[in-house]
N, C-alpha and C. Protein backbone atom coordinates (compact mmCIF):
# COMPACT_ATOMS: atom_id res chain seq x y z
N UNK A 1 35.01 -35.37 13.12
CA UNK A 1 34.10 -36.10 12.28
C UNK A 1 34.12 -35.55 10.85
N UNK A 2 34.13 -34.05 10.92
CA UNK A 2 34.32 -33.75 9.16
C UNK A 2 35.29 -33.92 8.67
N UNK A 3 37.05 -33.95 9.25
CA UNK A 3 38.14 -34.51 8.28
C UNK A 3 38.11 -35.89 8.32
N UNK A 4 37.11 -36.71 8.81
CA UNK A 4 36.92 -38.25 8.08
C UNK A 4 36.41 -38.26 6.97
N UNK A 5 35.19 -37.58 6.97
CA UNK A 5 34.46 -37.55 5.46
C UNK A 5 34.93 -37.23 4.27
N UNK A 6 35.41 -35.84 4.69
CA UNK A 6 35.83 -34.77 3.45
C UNK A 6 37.25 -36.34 2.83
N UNK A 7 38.01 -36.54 4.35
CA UNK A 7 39.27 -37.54 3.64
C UNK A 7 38.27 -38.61 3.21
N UNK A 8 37.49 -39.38 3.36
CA UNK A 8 36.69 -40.47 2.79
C UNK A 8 36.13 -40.03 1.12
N UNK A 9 35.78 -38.74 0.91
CA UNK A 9 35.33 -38.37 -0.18
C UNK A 9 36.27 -37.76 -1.22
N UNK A 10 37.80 -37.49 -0.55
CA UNK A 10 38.75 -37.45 -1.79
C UNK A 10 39.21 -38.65 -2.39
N UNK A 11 38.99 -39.86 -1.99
CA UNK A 11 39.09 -40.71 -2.56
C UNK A 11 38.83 -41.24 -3.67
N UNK A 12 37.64 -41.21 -3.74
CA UNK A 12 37.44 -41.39 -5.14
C UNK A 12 36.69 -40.10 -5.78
N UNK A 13 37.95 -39.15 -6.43
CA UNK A 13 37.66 -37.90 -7.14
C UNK A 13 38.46 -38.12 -8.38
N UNK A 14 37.85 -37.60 -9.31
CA UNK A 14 38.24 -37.04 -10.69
C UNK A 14 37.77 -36.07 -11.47
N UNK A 15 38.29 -35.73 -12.27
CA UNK A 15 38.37 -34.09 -13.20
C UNK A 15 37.56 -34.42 -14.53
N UNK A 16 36.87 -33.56 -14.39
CA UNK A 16 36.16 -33.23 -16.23
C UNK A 16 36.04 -31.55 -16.05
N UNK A 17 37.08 -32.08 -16.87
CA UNK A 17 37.56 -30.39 -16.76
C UNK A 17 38.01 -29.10 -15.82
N UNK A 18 37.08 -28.21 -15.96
CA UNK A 18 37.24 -27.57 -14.42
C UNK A 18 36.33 -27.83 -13.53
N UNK A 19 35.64 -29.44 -13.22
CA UNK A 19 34.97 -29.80 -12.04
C UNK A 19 35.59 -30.86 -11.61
N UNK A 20 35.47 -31.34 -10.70
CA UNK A 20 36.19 -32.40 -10.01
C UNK A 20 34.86 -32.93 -9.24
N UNK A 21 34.33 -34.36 -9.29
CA UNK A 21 33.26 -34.94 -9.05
C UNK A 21 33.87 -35.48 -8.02
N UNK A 22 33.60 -35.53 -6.63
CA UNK A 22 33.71 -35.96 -5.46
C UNK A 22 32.61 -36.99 -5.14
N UNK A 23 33.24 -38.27 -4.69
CA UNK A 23 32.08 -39.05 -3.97
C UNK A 23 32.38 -39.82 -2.98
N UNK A 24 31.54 -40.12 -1.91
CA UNK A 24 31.61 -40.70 -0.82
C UNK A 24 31.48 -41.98 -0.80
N UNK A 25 31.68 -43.07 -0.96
CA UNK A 25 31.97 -44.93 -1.72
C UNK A 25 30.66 -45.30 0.44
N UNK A 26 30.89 -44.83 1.34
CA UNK A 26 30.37 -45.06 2.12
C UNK A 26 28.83 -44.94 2.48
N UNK A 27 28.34 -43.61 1.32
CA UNK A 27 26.69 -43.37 1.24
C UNK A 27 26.61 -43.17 0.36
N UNK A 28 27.41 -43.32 -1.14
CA UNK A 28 26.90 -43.09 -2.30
C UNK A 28 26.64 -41.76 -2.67
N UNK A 29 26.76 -40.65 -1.93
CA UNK A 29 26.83 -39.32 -2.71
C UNK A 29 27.79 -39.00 -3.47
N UNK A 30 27.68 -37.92 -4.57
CA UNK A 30 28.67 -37.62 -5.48
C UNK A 30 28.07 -35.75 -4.85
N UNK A 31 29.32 -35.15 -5.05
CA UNK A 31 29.20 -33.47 -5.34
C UNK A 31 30.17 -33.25 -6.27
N UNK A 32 29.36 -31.84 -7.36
CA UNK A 32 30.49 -31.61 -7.95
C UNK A 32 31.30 -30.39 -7.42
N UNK A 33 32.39 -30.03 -7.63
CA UNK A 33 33.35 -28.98 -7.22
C UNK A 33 33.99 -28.14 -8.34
N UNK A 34 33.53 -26.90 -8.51
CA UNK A 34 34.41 -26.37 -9.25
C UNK A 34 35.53 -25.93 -9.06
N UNK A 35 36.78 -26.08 -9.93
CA UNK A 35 38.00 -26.03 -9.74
C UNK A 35 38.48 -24.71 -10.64
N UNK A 36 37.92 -23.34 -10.48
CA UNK A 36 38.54 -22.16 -11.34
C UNK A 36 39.90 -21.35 -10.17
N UNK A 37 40.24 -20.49 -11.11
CA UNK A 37 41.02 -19.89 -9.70
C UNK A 37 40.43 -19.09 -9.07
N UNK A 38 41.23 -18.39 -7.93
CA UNK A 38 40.30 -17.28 -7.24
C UNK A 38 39.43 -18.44 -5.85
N UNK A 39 38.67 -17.23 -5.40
CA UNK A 39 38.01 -17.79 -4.34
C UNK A 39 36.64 -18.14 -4.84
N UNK A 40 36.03 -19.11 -3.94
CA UNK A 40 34.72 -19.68 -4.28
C UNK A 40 33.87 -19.16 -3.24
N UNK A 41 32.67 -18.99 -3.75
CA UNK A 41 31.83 -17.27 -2.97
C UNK A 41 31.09 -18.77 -1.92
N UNK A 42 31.10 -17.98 -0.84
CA UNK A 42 30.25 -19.06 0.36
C UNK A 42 29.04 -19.92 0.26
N UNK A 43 27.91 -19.50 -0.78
CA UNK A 43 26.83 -19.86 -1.13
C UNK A 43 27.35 -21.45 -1.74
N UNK A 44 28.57 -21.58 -2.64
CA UNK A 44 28.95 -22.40 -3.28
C UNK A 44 29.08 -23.50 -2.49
N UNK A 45 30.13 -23.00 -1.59
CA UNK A 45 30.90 -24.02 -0.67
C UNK A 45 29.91 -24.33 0.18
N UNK A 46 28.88 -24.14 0.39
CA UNK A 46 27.50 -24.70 1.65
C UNK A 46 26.86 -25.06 0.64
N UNK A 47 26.80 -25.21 -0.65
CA UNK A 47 26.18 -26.12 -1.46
C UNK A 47 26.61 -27.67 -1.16
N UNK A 48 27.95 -27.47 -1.33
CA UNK A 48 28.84 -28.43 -1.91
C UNK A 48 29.38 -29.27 -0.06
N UNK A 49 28.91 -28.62 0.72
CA UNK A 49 29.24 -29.00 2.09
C UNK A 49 27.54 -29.88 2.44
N UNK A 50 26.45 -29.24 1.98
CA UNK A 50 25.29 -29.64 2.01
C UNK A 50 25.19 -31.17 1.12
N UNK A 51 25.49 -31.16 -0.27
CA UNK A 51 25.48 -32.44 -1.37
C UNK A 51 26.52 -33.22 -0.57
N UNK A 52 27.16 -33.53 0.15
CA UNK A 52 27.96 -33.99 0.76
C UNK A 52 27.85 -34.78 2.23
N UNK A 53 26.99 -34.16 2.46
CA UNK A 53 26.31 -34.15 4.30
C UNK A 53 27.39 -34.26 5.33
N UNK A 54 28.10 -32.80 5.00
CA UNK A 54 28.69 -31.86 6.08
C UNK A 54 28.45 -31.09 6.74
N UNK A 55 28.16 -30.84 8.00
CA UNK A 55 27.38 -29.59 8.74
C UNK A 55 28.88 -28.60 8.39
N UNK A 56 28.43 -27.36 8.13
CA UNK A 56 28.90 -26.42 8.09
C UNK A 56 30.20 -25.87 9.12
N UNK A 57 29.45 -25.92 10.47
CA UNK A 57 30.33 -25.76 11.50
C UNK A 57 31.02 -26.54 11.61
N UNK A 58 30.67 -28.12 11.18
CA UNK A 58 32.06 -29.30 11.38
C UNK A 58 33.34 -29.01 11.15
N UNK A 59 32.53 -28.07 9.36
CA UNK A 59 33.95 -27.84 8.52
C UNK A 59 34.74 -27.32 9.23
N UNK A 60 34.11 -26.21 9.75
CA UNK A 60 35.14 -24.61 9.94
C UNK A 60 35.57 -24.89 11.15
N UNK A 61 35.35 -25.94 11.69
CA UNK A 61 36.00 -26.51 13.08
C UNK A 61 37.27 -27.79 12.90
N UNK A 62 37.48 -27.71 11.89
CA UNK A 62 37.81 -29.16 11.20
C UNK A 62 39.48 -28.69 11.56
């Protein structure tokens, strides 16, 4: 169920700059994503899994 979404929500993505605005065309959410290098600290990514309405464990099971 979460690699439907996450693939439903790269769909319509684009860049302003170093964010990349993700949105879901199926419930109307948008998240933004920052795109720096390096790793993104966990707090971030359960933000951005939360603005999204991904359970957490979906992901990491995905």
């Amino acid at each position: 169920m979460a690699s439907e979404a996450i693939s439903v929500i790269e769909v319509d993505q684009f860049e302003v700059g170093y964010l990349e605005i993700w949105g879901n065309p199926s419930t109307g959410r948008f998240t933004t994503i920052p795109n720096h290098p390096g790793d993104m600290p966990e707090g971030t990514l359960r933000a951005i899994l939360r603005q999204a309405g991904i359970d957490p464990e979906d992901f990491l099971n995905a």
